[in-house]
N, C-alpha and C. Protein backbone atom coordinates (compact mmCIF):
# COMPACT_ATOMS: atom_id res chain seq x y z
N UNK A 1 67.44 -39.50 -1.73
CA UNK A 1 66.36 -40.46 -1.57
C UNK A 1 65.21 -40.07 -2.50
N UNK A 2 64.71 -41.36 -3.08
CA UNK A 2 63.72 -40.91 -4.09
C UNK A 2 62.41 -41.29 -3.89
N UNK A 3 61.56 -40.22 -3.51
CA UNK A 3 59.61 -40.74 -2.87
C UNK A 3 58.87 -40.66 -4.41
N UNK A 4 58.41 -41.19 -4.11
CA UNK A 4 56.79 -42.05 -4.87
C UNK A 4 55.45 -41.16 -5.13
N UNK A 5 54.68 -40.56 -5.32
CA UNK A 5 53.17 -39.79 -4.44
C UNK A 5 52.46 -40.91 -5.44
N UNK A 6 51.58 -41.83 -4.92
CA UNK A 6 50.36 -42.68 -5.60
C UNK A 6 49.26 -42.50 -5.32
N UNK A 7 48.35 -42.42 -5.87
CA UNK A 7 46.93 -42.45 -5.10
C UNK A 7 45.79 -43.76 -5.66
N UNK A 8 45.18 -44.34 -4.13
CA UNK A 8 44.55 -45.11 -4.27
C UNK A 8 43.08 -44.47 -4.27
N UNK A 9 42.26 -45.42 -5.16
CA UNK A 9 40.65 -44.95 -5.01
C UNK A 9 40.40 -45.61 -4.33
N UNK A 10 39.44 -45.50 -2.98
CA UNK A 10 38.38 -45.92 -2.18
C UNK A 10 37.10 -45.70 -2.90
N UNK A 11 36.48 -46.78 -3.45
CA UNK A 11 34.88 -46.20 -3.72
C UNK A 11 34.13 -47.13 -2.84
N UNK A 12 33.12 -46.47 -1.98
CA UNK A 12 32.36 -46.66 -0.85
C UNK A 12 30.78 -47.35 -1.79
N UNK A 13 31.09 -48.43 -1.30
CA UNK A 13 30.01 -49.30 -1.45
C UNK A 13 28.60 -48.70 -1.49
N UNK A 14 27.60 -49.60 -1.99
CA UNK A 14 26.18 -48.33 -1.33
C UNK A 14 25.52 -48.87 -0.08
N UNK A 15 25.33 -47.45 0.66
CA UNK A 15 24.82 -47.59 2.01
C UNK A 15 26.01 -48.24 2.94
N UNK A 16 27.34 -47.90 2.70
CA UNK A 16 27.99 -47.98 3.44
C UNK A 16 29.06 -46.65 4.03
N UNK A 17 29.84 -46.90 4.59
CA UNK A 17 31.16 -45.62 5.35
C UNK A 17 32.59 -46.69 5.56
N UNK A 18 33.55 -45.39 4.94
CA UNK A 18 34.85 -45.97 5.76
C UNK A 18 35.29 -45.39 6.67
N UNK A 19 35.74 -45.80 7.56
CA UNK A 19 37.08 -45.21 8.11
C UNK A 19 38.76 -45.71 8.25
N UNK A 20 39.75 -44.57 8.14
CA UNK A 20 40.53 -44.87 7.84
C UNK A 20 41.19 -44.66 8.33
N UNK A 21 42.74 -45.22 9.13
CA UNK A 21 43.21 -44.61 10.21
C UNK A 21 44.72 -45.32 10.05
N UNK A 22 45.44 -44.98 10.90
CA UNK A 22 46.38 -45.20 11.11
C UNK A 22 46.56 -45.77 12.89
N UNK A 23 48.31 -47.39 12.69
CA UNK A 23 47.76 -47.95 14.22
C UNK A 23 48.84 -48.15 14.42
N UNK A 24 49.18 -49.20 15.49
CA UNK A 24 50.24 -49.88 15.70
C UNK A 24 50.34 -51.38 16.39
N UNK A 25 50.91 -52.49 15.73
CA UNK A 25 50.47 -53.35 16.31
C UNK A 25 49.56 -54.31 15.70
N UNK A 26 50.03 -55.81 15.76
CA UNK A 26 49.06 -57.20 15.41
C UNK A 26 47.83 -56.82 15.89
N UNK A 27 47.78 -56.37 17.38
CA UNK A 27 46.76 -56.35 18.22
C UNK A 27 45.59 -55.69 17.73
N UNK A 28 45.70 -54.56 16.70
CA UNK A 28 44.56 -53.98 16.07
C UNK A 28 43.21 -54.94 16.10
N UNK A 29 43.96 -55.75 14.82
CA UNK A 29 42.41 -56.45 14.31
C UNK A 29 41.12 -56.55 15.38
N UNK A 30 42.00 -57.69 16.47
CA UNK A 30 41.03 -57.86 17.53
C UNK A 30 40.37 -56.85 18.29
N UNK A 31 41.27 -55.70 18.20
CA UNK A 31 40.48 -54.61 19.40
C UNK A 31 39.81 -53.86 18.79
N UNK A 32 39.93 -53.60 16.83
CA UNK A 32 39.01 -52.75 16.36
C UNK A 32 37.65 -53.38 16.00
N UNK A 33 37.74 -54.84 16.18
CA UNK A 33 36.75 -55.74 15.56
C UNK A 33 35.58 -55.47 17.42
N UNK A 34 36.37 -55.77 18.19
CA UNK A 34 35.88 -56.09 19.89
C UNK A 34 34.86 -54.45 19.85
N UNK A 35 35.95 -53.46 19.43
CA UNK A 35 35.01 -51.57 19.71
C UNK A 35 33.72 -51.71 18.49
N UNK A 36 33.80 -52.27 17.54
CA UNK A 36 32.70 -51.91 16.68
C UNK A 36 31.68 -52.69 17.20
N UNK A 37 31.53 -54.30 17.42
CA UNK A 37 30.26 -54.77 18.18
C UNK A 37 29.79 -54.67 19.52
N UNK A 38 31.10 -53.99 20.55
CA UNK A 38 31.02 -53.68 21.37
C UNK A 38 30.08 -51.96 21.88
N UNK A 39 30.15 -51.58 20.03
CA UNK A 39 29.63 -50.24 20.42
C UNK A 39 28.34 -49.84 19.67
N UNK A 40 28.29 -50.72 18.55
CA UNK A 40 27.07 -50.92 17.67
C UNK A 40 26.79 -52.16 17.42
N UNK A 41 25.97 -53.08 17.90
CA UNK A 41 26.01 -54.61 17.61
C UNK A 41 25.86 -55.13 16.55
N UNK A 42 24.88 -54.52 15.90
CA UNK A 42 23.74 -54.06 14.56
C UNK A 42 24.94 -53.87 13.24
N UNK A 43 25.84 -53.47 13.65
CA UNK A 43 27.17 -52.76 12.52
C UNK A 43 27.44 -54.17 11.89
N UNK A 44 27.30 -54.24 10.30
CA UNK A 44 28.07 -55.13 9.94
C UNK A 44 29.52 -54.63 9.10
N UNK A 45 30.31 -55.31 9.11
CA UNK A 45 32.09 -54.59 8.59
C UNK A 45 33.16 -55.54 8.14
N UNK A 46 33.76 -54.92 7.74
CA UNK A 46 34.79 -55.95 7.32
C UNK A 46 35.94 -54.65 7.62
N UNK A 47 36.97 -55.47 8.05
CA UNK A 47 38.49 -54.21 8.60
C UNK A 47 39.96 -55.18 8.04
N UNK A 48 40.39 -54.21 8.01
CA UNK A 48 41.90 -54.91 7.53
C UNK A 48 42.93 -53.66 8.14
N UNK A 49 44.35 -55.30 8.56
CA UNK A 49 45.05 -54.02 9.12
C UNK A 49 46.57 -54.14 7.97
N UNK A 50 47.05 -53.25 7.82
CA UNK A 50 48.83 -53.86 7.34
C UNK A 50 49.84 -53.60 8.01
N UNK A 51 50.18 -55.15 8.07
CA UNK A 51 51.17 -55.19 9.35
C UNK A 51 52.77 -54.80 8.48
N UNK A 52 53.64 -53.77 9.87
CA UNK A 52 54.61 -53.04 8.67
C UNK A 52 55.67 -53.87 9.41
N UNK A 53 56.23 -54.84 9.63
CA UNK A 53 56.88 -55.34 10.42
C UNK A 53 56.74 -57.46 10.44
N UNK A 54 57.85 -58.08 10.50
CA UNK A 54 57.14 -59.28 10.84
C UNK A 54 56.74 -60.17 9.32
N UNK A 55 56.06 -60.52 8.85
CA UNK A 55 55.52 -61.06 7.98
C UNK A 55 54.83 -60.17 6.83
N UNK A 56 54.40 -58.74 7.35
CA UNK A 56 53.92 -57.81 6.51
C UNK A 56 52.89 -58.32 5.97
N UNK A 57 51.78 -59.14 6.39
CA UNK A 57 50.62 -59.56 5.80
C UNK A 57 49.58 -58.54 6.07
N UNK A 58 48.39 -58.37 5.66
CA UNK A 58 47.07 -57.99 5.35
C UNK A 58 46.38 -58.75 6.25
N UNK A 59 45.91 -57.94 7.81
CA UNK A 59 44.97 -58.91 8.40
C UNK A 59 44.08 -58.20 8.55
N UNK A 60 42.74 -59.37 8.18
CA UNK A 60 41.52 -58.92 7.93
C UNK A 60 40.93 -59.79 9.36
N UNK A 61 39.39 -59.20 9.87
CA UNK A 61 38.42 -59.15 10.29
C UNK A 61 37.28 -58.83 10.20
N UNK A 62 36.04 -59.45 10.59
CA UNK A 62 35.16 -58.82 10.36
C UNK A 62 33.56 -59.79 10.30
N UNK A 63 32.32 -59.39 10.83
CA UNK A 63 31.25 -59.93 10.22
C UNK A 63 30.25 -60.26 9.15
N UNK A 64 31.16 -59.72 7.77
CA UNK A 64 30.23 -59.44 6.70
C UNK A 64 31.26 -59.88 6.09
N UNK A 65 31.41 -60.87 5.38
CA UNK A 65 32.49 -61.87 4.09
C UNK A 65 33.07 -60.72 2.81
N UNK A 66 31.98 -60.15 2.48
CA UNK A 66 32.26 -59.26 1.20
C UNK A 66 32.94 -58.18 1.58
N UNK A 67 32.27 -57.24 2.82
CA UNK A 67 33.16 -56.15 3.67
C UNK A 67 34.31 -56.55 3.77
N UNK A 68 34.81 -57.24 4.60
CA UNK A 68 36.09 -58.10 4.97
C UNK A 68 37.15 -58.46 3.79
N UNK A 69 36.35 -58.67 2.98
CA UNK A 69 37.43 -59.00 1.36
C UNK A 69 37.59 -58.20 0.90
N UNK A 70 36.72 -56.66 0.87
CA UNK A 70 36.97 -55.58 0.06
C UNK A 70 37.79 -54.99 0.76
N UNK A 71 37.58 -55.05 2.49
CA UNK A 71 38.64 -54.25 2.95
C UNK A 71 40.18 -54.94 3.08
N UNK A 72 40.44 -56.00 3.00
CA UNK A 72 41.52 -57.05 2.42
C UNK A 72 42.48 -56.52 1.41
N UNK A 73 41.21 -56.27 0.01
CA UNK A 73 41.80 -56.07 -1.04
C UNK A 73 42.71 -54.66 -1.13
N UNK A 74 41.77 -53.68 -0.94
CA UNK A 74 42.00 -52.44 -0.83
C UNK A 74 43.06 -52.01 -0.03
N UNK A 75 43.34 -52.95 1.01
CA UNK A 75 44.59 -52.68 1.84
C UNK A 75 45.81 -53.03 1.22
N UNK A 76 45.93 -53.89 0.98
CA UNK A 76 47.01 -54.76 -0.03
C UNK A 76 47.10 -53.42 -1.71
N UNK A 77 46.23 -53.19 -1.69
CA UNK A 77 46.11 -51.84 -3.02
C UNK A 77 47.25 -50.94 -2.07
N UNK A 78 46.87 -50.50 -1.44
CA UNK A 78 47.34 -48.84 -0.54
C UNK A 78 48.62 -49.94 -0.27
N UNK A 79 49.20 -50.68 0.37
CA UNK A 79 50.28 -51.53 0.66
C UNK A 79 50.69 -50.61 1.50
N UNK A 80 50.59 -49.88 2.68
CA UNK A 80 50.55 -49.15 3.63
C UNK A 80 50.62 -49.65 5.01
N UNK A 81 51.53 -50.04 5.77
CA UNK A 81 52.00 -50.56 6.78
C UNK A 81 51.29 -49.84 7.63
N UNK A 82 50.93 -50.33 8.93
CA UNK A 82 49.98 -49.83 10.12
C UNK A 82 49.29 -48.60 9.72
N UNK A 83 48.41 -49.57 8.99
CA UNK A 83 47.23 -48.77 8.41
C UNK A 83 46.08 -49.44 8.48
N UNK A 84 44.91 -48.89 8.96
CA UNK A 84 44.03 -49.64 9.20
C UNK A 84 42.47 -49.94 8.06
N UNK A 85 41.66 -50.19 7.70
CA UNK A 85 40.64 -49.83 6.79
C UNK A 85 39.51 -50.48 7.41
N UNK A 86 38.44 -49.78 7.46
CA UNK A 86 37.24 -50.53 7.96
C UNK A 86 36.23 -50.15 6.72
N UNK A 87 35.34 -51.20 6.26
CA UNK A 87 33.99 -50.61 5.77
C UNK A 87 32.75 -51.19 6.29
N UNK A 88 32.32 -49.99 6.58
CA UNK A 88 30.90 -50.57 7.61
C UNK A 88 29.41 -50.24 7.03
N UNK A 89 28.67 -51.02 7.60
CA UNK A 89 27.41 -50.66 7.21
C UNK A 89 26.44 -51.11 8.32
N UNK A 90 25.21 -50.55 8.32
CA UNK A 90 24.46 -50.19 9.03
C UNK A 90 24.88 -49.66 10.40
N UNK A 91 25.42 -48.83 10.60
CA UNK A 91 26.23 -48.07 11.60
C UNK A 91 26.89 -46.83 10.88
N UNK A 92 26.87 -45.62 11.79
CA UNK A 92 27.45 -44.62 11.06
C UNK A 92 28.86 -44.04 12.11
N UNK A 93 30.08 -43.12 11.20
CA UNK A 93 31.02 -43.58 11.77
C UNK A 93 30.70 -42.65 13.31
N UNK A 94 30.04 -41.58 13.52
CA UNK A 94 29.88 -40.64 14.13
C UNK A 94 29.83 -41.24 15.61
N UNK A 95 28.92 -42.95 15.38
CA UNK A 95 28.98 -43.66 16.16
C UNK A 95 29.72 -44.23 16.64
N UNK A 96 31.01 -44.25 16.26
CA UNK A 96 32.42 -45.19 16.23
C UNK A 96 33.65 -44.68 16.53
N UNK A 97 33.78 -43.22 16.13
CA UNK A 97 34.97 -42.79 15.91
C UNK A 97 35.53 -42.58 16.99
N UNK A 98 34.71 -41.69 18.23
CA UNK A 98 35.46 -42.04 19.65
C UNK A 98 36.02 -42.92 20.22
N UNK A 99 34.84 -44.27 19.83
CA UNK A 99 35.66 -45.31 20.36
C UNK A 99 36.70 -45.80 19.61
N UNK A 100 36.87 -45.91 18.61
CA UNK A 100 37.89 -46.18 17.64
C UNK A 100 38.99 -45.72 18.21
N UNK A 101 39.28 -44.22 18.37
CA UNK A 101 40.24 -43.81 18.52
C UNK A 101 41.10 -43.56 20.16
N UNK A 102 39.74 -44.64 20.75
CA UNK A 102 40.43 -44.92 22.13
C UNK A 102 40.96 -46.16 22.18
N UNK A 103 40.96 -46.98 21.38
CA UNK A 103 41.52 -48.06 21.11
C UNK A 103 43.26 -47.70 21.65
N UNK A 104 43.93 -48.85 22.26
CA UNK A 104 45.16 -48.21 22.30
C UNK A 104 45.63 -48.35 21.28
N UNK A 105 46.06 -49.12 20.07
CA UNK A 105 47.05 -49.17 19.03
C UNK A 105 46.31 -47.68 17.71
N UNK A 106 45.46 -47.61 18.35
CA UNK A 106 45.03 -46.35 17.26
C UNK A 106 46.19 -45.31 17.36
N UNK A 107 46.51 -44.32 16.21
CA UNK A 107 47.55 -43.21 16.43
C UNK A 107 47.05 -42.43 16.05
N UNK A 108 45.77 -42.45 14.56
CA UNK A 108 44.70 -41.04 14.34
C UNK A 108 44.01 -41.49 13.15
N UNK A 109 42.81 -41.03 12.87
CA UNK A 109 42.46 -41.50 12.02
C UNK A 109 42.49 -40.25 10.77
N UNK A 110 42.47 -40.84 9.36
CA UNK A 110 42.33 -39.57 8.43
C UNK A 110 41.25 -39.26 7.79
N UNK A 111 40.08 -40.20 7.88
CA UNK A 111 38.68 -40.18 7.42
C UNK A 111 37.52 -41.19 7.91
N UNK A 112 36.70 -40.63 7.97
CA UNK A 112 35.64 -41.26 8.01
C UNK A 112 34.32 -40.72 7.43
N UNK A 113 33.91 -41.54 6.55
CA UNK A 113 33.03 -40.82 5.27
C UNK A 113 32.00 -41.97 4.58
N UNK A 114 30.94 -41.18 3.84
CA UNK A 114 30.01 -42.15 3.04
C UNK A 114 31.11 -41.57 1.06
N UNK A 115 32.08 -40.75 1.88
CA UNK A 115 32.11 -39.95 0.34
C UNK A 115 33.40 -41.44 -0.65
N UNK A 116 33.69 -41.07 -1.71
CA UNK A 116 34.83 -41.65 -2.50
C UNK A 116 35.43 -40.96 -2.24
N UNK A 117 36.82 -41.62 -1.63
CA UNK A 117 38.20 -41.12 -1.17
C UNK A 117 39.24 -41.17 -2.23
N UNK A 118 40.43 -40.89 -1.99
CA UNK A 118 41.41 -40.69 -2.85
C UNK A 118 42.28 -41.05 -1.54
N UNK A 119 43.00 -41.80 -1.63
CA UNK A 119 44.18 -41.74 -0.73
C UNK A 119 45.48 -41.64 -1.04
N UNK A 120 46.14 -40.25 -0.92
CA UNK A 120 47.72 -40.15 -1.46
C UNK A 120 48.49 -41.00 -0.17
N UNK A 121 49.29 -42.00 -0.98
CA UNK A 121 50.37 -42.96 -0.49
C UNK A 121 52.07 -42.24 -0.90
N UNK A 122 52.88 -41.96 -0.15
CA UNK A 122 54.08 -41.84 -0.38
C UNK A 122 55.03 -43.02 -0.61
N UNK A 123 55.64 -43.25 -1.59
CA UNK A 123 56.52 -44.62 -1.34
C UNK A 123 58.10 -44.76 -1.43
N UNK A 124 58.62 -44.62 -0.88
CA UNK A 124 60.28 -45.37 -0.82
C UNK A 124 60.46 -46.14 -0.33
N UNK A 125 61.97 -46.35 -0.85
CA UNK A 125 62.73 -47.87 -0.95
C UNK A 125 62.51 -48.94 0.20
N UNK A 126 62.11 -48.04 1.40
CA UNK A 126 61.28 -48.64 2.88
C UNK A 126 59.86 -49.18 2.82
N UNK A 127 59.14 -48.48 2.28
CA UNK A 127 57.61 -49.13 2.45
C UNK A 127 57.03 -48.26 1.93
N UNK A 128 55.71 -47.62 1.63
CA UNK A 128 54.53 -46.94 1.83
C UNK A 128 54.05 -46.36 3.10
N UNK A 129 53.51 -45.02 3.43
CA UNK A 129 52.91 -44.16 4.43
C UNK A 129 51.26 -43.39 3.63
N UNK A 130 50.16 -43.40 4.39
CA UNK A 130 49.32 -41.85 4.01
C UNK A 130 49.89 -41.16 4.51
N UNK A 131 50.06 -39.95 3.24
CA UNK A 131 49.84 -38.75 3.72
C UNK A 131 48.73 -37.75 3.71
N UNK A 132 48.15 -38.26 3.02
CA UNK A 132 46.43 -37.23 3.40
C UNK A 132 45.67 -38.56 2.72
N UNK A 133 44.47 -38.19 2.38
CA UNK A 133 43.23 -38.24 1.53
C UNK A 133 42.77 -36.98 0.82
N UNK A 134 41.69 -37.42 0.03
CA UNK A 134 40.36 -35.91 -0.50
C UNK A 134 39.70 -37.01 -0.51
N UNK A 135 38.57 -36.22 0.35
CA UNK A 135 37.25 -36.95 0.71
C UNK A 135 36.36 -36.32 0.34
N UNK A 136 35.70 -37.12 -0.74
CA UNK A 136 34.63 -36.17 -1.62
C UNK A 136 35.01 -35.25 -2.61
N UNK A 137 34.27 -34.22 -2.58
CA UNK A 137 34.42 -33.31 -3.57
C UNK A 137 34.57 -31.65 -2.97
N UNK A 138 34.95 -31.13 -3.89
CA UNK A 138 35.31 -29.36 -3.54
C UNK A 138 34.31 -28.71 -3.56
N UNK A 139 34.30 -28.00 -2.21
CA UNK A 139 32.91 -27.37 -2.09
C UNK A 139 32.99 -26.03 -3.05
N UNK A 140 32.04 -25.69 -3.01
CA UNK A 140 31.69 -24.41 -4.60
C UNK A 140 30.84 -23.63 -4.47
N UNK A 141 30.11 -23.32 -2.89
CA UNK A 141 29.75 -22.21 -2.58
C UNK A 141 29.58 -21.90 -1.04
N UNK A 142 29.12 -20.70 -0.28
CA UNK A 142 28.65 -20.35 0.99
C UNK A 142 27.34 -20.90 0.72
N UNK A 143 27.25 -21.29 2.52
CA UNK A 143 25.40 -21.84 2.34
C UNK A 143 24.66 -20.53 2.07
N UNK A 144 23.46 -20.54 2.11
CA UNK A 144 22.59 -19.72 2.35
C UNK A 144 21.88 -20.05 3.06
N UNK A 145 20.75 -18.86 3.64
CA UNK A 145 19.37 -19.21 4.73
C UNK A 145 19.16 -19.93 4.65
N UNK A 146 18.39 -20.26 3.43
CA UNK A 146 17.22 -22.00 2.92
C UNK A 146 18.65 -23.34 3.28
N UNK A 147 19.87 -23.31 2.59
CA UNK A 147 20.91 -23.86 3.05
C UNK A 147 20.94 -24.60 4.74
N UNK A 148 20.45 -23.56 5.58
CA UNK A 148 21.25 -23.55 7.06
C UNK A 148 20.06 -24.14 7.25
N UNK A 149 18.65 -23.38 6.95
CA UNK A 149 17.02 -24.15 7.20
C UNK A 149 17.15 -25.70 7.32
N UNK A 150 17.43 -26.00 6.08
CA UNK A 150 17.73 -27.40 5.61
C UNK A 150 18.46 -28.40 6.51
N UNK A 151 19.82 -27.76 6.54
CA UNK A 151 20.72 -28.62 7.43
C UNK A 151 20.34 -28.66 8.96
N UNK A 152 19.77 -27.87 9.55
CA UNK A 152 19.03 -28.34 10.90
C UNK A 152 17.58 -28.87 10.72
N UNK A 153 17.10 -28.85 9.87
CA UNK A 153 15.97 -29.87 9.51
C UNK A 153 16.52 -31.30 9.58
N UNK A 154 17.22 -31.34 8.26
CA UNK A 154 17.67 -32.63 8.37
C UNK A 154 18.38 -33.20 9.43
N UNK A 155 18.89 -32.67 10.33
CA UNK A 155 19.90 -33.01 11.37
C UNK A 155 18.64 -33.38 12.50
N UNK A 156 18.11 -32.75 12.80
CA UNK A 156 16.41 -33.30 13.02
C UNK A 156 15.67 -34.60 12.66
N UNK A 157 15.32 -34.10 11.48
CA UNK A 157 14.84 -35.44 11.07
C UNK A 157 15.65 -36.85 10.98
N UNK A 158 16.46 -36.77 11.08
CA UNK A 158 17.43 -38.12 11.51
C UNK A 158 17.76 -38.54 12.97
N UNK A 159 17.56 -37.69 13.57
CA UNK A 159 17.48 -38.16 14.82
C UNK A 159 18.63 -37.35 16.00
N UNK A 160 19.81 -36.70 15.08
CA UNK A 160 20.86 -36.17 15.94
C UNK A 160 20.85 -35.10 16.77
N UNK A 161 19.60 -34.31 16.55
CA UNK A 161 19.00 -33.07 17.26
C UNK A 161 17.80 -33.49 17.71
N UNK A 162 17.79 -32.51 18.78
CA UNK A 162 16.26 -32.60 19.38
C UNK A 162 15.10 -31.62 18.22
């Protein structure tokens, strides 16, 4: 048997996040579309699922037209059967991901990020699978003091710490 390794680029819009996951099931669209306004109202997104079974179409959802088409497109790119793609904005995923992944057709997700992804796709004569991502870039040093200062400042000043 002969596999494929492809990789798709995700580049993350500005002032937006993806997440990326893996599901099972038509039923996605509706229940990932129902957890995001159900959990951030404010979130605008666009999600797409690919159905691996059935008709094998690209179903999209979502409140934001352009979100919704990019995540459309990009799915149909990866051609990745029960696979899910969301890109959101004004909402962060930190906010989401629990519920996301209590969704029942969820199985796990592999990212959720403001970063540019890479998504390695495996492919044979069956279909397409992820098998990972790289999210972002390679880190290139230990923090330091001023480093650690910083990151609980900022984690502060945004609101996630007291």
């Amino acid at each position: 048997m002969e596999l494929d390794i492809k990789m798709v680029k995700l580049e993350v819009p500005e002032e937006c996040n993806i997440i990326l996951g893996q599901s099972h099931f038509i039923k996605t669209v509706e229940d990932l579309y129902e957890a995001i306004v159900n959990t951030v109202p404010q979130a605008e997104f666009g999600l797409s699922f690919g159905e691996a079974s059935g008709d094998c179409k690209v179903r999209t959802a979502g409140n934001n037209g352009e979100l919704e088409k990019l995540a459309g497109e990009k799915m149909l790119e990866m051609g990745c059967g029960h696979s899910f793609l969301i890109f959101l904005r004004n909402a962060f995923p930190i906010n989401l991901t629990q519920r996301i992944k209590s969704v029942p057709e969820v199985v796990n997700l592999f990212c959720a990020t403001a970063n540019p992804v890479q998504v390695l796709i495996v492919e044979s004569k069956q279909g397409r699978g992820i098998i990972g991502v790289i999210d972002g870039f390679k880190p290139n040093a230990l923090e330091t003091e001023e480093d650690v200062a910083w990151r609980q400042k900022f984690l502060r000043d945004i609101g996630y710490k007291l």
